[in-house]
Each structure stands twice: as C-alpha cells, then as structure tokens.
PDB file of N, CA and C in Angstrom:
ATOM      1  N   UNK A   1     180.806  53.476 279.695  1.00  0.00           N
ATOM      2  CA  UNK A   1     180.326  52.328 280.455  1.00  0.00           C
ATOM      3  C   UNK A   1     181.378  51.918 281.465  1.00  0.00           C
ATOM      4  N   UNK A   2     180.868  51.210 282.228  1.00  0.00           N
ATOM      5  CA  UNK A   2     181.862  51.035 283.598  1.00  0.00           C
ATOM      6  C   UNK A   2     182.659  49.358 283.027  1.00  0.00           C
ATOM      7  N   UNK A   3     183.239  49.427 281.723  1.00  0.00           N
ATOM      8  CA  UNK A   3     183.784  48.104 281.196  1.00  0.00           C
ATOM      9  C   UNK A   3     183.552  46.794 280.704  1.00  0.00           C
ATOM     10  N   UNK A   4     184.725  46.246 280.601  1.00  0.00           N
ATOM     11  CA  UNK A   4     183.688  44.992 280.230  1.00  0.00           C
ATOM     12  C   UNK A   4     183.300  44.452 280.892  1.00  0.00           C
ATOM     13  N   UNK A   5     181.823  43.867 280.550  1.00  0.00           N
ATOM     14  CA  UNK A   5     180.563  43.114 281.356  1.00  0.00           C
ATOM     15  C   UNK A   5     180.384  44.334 283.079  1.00  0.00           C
ATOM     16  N   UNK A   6     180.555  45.070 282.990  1.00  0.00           N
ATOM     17  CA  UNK A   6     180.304  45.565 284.299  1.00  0.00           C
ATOM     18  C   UNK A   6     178.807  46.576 284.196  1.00  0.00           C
ATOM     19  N   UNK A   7     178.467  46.999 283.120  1.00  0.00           N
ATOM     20  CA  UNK A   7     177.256  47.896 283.440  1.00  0.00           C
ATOM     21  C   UNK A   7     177.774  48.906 283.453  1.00  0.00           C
ATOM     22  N   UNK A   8     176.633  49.868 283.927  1.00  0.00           N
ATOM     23  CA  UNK A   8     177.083  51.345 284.242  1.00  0.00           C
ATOM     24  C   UNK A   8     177.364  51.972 285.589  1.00  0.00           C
ATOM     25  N   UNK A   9     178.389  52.695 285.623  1.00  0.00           N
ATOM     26  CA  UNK A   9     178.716  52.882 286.872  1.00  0.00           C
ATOM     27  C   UNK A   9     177.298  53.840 287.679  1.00  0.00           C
ATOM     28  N   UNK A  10     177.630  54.341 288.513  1.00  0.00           N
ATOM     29  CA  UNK A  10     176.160  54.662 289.265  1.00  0.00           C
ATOM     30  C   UNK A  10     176.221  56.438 288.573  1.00  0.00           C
ATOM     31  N   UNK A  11     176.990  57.120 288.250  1.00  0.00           N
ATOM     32  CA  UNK A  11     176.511  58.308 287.820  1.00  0.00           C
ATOM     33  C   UNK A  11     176.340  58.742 286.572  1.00  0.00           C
ATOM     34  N   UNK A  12     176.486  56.721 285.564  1.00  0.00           N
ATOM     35  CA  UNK A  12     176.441  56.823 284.078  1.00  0.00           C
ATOM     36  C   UNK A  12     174.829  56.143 284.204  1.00  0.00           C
ATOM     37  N   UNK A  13     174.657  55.745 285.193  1.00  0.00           N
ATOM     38  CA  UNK A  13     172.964  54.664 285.844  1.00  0.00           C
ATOM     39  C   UNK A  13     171.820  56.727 285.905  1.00  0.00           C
ATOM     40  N   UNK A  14     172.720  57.301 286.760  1.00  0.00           N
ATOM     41  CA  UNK A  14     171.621  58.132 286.852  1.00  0.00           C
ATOM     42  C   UNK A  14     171.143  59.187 285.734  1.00  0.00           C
ATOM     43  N   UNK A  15     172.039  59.200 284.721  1.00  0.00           N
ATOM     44  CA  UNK A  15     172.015  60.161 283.585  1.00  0.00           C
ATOM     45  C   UNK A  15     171.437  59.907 282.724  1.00  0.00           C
ATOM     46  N   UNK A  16     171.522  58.036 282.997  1.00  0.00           N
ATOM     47  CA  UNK A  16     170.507  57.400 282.089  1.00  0.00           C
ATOM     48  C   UNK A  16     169.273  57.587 282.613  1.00  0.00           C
ATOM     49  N   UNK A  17     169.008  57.280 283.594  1.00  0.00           N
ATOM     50  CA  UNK A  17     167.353  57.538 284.186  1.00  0.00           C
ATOM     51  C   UNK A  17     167.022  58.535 283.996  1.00  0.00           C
ATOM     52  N   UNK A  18     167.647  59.509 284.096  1.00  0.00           N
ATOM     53  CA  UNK A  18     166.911  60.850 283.957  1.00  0.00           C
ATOM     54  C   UNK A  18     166.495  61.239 282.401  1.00  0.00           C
ATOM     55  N   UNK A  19     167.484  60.406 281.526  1.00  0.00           N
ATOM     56  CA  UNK A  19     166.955  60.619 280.184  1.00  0.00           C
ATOM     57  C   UNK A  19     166.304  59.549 279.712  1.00  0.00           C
ATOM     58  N   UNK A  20     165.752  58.380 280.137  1.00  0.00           N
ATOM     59  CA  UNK A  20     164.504  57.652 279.862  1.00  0.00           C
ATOM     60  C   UNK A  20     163.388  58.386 280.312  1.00  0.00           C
ATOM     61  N   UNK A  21     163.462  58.463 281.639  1.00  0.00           N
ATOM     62  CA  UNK A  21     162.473  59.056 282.525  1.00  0.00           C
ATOM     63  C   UNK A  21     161.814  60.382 281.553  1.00  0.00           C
ATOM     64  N   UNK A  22     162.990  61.265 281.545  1.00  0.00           N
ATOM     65  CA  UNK A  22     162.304  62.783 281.072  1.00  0.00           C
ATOM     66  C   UNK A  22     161.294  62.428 279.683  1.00  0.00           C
ATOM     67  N   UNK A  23     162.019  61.334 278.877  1.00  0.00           N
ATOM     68  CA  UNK A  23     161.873  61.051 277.605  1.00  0.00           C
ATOM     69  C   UNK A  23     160.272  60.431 277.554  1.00  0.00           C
ATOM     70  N   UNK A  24     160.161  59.893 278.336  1.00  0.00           N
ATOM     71  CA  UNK A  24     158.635  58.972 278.183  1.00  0.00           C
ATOM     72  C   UNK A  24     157.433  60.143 278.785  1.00  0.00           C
ATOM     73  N   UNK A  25     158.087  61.038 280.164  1.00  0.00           N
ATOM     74  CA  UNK A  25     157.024  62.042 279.892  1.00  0.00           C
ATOM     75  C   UNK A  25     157.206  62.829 279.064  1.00  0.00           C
ATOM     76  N   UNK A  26     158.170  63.281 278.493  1.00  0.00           N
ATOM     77  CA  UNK A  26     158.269  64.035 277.208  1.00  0.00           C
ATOM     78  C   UNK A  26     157.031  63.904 276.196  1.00  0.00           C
ATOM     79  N   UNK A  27     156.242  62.426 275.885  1.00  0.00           N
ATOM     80  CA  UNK A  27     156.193  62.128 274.817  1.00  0.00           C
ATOM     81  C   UNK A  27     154.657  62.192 275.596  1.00  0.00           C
ATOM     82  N   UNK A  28     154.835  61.742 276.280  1.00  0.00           N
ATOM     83  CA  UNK A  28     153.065  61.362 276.910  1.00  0.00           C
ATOM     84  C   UNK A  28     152.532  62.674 276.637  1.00  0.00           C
ATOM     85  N   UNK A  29     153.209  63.897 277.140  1.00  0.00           N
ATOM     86  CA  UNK A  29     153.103  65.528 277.183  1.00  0.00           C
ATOM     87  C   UNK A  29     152.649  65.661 276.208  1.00  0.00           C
ATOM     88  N   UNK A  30     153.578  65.454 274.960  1.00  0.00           N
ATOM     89  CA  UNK A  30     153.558  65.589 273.726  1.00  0.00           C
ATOM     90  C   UNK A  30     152.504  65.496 272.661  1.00  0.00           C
ATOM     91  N   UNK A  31     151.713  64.026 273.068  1.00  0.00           N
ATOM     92  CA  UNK A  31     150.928  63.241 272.637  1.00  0.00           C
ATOM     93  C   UNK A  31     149.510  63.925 273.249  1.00  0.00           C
ATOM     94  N   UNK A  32     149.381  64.284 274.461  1.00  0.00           N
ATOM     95  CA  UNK A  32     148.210  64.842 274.969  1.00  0.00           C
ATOM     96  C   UNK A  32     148.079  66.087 273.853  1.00  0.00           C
ATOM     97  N   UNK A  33     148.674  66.941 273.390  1.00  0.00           N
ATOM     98  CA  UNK A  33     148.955  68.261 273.400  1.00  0.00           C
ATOM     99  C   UNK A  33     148.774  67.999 271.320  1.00  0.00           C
ATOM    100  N   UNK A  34     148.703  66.991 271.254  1.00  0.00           N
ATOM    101  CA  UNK A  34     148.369  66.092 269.629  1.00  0.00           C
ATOM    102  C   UNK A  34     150.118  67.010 268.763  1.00  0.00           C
ATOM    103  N   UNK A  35     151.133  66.952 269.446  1.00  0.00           N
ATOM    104  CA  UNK A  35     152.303  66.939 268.438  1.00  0.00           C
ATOM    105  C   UNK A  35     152.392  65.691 268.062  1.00  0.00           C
ATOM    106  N   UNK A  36     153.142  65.977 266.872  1.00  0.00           N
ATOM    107  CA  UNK A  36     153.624  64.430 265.782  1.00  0.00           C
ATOM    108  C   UNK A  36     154.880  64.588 265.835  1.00  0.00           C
ATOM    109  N   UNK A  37     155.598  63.567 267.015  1.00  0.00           N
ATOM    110  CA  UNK A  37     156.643  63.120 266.779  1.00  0.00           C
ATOM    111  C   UNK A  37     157.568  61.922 266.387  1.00  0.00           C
ATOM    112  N   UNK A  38     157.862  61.512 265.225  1.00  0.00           N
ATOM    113  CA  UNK A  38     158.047  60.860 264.767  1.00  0.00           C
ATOM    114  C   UNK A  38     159.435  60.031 264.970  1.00  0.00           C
ATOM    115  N   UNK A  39     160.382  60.882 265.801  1.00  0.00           N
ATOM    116  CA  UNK A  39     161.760  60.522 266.240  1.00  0.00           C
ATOM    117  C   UNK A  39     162.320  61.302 267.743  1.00  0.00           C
ATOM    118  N   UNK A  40     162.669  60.687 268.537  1.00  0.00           N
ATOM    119  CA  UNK A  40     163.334  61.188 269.262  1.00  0.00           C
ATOM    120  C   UNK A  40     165.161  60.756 270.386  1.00  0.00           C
ATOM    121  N   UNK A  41     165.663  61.585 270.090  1.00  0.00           N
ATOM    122  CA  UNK A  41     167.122  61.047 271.023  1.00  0.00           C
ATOM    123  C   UNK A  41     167.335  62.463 271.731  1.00  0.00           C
ATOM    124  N   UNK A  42     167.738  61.406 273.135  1.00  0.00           N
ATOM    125  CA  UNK A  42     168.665  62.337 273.910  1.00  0.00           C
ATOM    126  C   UNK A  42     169.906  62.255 274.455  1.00  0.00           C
ATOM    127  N   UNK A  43     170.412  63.235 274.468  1.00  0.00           N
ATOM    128  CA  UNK A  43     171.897  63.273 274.668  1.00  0.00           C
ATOM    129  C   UNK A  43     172.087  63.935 276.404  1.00  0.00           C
ATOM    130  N   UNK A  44     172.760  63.443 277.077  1.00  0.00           N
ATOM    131  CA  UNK A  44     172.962  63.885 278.611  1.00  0.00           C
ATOM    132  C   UNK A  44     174.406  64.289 278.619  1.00  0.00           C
ATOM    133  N   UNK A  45     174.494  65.198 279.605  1.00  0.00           N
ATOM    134  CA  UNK A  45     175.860  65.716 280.462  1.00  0.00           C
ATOM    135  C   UNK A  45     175.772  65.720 281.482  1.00  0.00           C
ATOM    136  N   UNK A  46     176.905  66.084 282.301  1.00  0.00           N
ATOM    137  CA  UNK A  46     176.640  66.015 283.194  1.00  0.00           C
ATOM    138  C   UNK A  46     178.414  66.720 284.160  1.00  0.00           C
ATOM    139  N   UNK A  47     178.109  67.378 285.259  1.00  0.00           N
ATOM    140  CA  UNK A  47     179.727  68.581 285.333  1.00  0.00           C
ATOM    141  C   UNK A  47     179.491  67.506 287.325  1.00  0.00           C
ATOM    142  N   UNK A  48     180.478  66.865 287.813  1.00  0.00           N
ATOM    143  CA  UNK A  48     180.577  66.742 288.441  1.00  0.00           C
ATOM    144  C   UNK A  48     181.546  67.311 289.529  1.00  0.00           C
ATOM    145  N   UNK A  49     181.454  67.411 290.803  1.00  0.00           N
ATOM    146  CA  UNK A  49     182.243  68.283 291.796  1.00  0.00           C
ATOM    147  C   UNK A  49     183.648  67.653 292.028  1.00  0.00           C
ATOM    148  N   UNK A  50     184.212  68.427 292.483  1.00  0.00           N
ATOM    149  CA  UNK A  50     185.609  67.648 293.356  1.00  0.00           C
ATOM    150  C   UNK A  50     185.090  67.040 294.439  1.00  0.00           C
ATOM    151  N   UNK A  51     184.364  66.709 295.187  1.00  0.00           N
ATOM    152  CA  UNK A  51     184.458  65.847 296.664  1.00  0.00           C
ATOM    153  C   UNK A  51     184.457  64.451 296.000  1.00  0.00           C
ATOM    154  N   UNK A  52     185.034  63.894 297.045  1.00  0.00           N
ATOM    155  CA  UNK A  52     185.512  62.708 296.946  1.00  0.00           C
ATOM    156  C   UNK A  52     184.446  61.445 296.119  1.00  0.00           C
ATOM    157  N   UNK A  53     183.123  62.006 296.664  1.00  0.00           N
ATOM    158  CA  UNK A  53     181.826  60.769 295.900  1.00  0.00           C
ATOM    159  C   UNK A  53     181.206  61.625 294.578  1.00  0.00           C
ATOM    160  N   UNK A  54     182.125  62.400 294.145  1.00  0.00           N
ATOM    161  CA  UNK A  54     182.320  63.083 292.746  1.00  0.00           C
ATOM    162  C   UNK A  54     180.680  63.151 291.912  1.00  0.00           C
ATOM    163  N   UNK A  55     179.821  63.961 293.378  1.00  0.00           N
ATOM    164  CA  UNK A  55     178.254  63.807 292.655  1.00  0.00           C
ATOM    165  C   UNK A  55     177.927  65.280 291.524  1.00  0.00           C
ATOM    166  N   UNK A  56     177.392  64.936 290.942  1.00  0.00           N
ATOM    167  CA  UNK A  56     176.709  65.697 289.869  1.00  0.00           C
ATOM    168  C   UNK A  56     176.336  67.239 290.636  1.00  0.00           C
ATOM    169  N   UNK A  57     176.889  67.807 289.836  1.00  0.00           N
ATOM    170  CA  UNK A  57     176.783  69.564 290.367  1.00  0.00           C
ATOM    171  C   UNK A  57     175.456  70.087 289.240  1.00  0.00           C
ATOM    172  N   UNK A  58     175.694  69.910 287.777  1.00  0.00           N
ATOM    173  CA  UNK A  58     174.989  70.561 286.953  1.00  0.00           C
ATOM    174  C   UNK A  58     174.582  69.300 285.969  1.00  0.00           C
ATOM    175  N   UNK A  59     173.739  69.346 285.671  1.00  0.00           N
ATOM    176  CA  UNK A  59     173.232  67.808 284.744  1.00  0.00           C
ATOM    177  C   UNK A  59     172.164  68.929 282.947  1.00  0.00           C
ATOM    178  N   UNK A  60     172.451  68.396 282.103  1.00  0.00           N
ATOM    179  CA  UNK A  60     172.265  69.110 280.686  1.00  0.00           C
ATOM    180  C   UNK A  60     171.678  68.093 280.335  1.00  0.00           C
ATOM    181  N   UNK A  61     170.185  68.257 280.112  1.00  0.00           N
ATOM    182  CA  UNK A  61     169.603  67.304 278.906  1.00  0.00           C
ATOM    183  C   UNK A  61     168.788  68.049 277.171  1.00  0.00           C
ATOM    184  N   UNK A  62     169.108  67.357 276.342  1.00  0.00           N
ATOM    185  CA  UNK A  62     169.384  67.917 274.818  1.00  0.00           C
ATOM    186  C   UNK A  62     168.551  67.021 273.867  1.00  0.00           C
ATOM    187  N   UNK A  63     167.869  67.416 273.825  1.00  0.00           N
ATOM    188  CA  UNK A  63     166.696  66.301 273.138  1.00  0.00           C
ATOM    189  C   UNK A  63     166.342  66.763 271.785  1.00  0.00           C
ATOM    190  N   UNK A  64     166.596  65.995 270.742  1.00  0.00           N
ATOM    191  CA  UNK A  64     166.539  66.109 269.628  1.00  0.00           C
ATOM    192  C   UNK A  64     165.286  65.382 269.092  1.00  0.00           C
ATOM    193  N   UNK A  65     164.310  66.115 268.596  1.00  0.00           N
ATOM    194  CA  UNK A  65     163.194  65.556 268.121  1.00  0.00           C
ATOM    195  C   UNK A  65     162.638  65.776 266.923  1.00  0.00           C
ATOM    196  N   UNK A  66     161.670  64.851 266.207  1.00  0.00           N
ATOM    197  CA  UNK A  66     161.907  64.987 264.259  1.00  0.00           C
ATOM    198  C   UNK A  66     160.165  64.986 264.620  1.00  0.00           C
ATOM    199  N   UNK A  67     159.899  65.845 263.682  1.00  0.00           N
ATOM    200  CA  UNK A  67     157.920  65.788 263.471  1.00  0.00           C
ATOM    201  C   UNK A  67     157.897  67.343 263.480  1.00  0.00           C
ATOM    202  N   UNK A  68     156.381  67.269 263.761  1.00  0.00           N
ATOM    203  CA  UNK A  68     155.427  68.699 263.456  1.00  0.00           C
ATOM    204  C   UNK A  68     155.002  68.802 264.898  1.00  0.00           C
ATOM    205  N   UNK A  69     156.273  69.473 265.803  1.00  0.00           N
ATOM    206  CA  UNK A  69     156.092  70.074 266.536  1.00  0.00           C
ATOM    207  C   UNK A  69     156.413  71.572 266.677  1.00  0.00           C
ATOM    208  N   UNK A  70     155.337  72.003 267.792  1.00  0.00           N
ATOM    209  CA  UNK A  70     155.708  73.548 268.148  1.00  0.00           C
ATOM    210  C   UNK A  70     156.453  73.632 269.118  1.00  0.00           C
ATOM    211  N   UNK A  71     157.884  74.828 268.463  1.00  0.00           N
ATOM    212  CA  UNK A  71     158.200  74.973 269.968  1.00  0.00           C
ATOM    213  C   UNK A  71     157.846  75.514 270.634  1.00  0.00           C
ATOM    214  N   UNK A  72     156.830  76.564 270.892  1.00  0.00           N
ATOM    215  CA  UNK A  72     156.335  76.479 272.376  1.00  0.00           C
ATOM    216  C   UNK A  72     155.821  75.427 273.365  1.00  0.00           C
ATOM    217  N   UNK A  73     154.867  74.885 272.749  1.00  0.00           N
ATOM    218  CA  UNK A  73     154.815  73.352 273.454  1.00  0.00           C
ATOM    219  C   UNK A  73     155.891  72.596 273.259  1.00  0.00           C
ATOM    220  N   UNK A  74     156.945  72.285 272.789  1.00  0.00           N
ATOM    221  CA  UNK A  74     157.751  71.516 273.386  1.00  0.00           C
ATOM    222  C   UNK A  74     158.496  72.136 274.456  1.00  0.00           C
ATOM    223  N   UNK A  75     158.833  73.160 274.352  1.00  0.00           N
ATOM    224  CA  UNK A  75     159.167  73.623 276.198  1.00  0.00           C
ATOM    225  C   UNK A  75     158.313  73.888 277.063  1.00  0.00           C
ATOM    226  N   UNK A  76     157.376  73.718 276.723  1.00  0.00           N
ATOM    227  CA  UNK A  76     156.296  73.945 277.926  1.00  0.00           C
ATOM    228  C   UNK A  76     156.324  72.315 278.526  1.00  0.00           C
ATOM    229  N   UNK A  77     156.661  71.170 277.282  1.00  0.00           N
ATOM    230  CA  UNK A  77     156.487  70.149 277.601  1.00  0.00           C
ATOM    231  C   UNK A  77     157.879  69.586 278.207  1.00  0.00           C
ATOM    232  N   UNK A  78     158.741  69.751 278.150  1.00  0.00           N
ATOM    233  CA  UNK A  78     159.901  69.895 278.543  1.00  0.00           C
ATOM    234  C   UNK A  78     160.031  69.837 279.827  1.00  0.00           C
ATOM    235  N   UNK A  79     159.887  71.098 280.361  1.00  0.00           N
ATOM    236  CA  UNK A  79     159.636  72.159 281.452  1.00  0.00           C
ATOM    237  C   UNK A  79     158.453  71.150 282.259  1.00  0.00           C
ATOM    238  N   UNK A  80     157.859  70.656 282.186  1.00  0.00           N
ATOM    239  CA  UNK A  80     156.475  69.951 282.636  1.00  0.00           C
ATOM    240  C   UNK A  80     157.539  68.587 282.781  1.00  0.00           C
ATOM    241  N   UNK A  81     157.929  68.268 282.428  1.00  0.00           N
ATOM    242  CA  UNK A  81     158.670  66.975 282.341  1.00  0.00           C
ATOM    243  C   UNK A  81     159.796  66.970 283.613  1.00  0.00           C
ATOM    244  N   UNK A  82     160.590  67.891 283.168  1.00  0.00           N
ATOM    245  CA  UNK A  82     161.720  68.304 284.071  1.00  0.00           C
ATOM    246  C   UNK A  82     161.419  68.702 285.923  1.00  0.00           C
ATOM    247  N   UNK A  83     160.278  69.320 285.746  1.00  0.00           N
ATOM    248  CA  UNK A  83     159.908  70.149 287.412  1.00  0.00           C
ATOM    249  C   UNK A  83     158.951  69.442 287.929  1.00  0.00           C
ATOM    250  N   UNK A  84     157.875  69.118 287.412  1.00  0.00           N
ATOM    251  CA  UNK A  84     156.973  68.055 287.540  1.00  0.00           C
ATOM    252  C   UNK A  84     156.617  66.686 287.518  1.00  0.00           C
ATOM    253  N   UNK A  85     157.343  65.653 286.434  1.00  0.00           N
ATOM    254  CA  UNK A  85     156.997  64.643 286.048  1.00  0.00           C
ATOM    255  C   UNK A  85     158.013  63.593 286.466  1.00  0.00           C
ATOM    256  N   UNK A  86     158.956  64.089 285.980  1.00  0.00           N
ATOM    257  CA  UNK A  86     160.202  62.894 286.072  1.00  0.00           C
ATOM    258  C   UNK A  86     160.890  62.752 287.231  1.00  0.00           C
ATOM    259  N   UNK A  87     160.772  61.223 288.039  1.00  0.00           N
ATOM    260  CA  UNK A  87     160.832  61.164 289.594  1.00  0.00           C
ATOM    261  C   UNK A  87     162.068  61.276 289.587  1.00  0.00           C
ATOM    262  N   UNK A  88     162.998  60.344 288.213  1.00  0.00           N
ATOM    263  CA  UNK A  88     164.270  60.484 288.671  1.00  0.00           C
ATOM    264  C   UNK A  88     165.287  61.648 288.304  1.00  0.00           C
ATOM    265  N   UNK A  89     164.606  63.096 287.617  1.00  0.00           N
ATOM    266  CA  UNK A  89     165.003  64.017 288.294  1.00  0.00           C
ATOM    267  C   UNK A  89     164.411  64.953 289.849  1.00  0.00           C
ATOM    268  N   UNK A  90     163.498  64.647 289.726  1.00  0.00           N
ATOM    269  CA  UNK A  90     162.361  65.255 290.973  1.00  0.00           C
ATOM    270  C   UNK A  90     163.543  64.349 292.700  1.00  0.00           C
ATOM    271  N   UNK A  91     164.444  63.624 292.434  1.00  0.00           N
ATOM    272  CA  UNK A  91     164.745  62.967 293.307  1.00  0.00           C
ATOM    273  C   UNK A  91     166.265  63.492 293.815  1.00  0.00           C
ATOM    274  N   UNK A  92     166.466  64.107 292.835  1.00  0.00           N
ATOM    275  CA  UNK A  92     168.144  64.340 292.627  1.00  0.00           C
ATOM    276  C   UNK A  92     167.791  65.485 293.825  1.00  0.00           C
ATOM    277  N   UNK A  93     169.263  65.719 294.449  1.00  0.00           N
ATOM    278  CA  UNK A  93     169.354  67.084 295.723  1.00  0.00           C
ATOM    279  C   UNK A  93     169.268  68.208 295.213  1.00  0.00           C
ATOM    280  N   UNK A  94     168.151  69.261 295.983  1.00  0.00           N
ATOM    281  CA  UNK A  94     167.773  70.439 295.549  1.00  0.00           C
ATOM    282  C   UNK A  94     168.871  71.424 294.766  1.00  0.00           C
ATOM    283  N   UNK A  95     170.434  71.058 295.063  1.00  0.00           N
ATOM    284  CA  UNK A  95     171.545  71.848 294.628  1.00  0.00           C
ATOM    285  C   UNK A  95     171.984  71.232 293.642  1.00  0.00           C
ATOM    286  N   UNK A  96     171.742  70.303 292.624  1.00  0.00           N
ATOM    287  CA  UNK A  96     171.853  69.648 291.692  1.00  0.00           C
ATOM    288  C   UNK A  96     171.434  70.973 290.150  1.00  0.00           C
ATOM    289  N   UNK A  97     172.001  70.851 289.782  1.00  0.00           N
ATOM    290  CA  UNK A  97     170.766  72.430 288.343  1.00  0.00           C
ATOM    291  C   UNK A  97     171.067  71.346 287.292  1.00  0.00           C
ATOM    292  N   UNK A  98     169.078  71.555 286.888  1.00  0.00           N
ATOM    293  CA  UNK A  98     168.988  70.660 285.502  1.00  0.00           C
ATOM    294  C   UNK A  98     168.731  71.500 284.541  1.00  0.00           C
ATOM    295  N   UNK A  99     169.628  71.635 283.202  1.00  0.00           N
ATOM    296  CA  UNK A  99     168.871  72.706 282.586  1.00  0.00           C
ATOM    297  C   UNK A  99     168.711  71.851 281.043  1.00  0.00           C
ATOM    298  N   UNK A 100     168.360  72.455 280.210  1.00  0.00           N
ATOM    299  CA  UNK A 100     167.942  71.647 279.081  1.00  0.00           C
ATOM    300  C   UNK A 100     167.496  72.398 277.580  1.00  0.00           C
ATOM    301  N   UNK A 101     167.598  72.225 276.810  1.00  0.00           N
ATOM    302  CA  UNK A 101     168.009  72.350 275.428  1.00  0.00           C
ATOM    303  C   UNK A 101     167.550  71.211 274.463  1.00  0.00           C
ATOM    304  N   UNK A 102     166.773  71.814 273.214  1.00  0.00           N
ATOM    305  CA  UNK A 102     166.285  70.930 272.393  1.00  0.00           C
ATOM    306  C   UNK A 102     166.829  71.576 270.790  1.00  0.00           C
ATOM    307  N   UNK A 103     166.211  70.596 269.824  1.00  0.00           N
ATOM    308  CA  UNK A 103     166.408  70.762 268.688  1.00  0.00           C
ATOM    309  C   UNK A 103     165.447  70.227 267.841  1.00  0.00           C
ATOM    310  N   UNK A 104     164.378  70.934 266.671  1.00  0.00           N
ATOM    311  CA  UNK A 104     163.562  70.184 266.032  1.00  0.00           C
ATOM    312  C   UNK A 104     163.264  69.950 264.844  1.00  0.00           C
ATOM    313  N   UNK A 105     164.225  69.037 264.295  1.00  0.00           N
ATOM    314  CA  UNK A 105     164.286  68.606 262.771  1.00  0.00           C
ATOM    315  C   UNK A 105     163.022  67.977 262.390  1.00  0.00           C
TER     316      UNK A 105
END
C-alpha cells in the first residue's frame, strides 16, 4: 500500500482492477456455464520496466478457486475474461503481456 492513510499507489490501483474486474467476469462465465464455485482469491504480479514512470511490462494473474469445477471451462473462462471481458485489462497498452494461472481445490 502506498502508507499510512494514503491508498494505493496507481500501479498497486491497477493490479487491483484488473483482479476485481477479471474476478466478477470470471464468475458470471462461470455461473452461465452452471460451475459451483464456492470460493475464490486472486493473487496479482506484476514485472515493471526501468523507464522512469516504471509501467507494467508483464502482469500474472493466479486465481485460486474451491468447488466442482472443470478445468477446461475454467480456462476457457479465464481466457474469455482476460481477452474479452475485463475493460480494465482490455485497456492496458497492447505491449503490456497478461498471462495467467489457476488452481482448483
């Protein structure tokens, strides 16, 4: 966090959006597709450049999810989430790489 009482700085703001964001279509996906998920967290990274406004080169999202899901549909749902759905990755600069990784307890 960007300290006390300060919030998040703007590239701890966007790592978060991208993992609310991915997360709610995650689930909508999910839910169409009748998986039972009963828990979910995600964990973000994120590898930033040397230039000076130190923006995000490679961004990792890791989503850990509990139920009676398949993984094929969850990367299909994933994948649907990531390229399609979620504005606040759909927004990030084309040279940005999102890649992503799950787990299903």
């Amino acid at each position: 966090m960007g300290g006390e009482n300060k919030g998040f700085r703007p590239m701890e703001l966007m790592l978060s959006g991208m993992a609310s964001c991915s997360t709610i279509d995650l689930l909508l996906i999910l839910k169409k597709q009748k998986q039972l998920v009963s828990d979910i967290r995600i964990e973000t990274s994120g590898e930033r450049s040397s230039s000076p406004a130190q923006e995000f080169t490679n961004v990792h999202l890791y989503y850990i999810l509990t139920g009676e899901i398949s993984s094929d549909k969850l990367e299909s749902a994933i994948n649907l989430a990531i390229t399609k759905y979620c504005s606040a990755i759909l927004s990030l600069h084309p040279d940005i790489k999102v890649t992503s990784s799950y787990e299903i307890k």
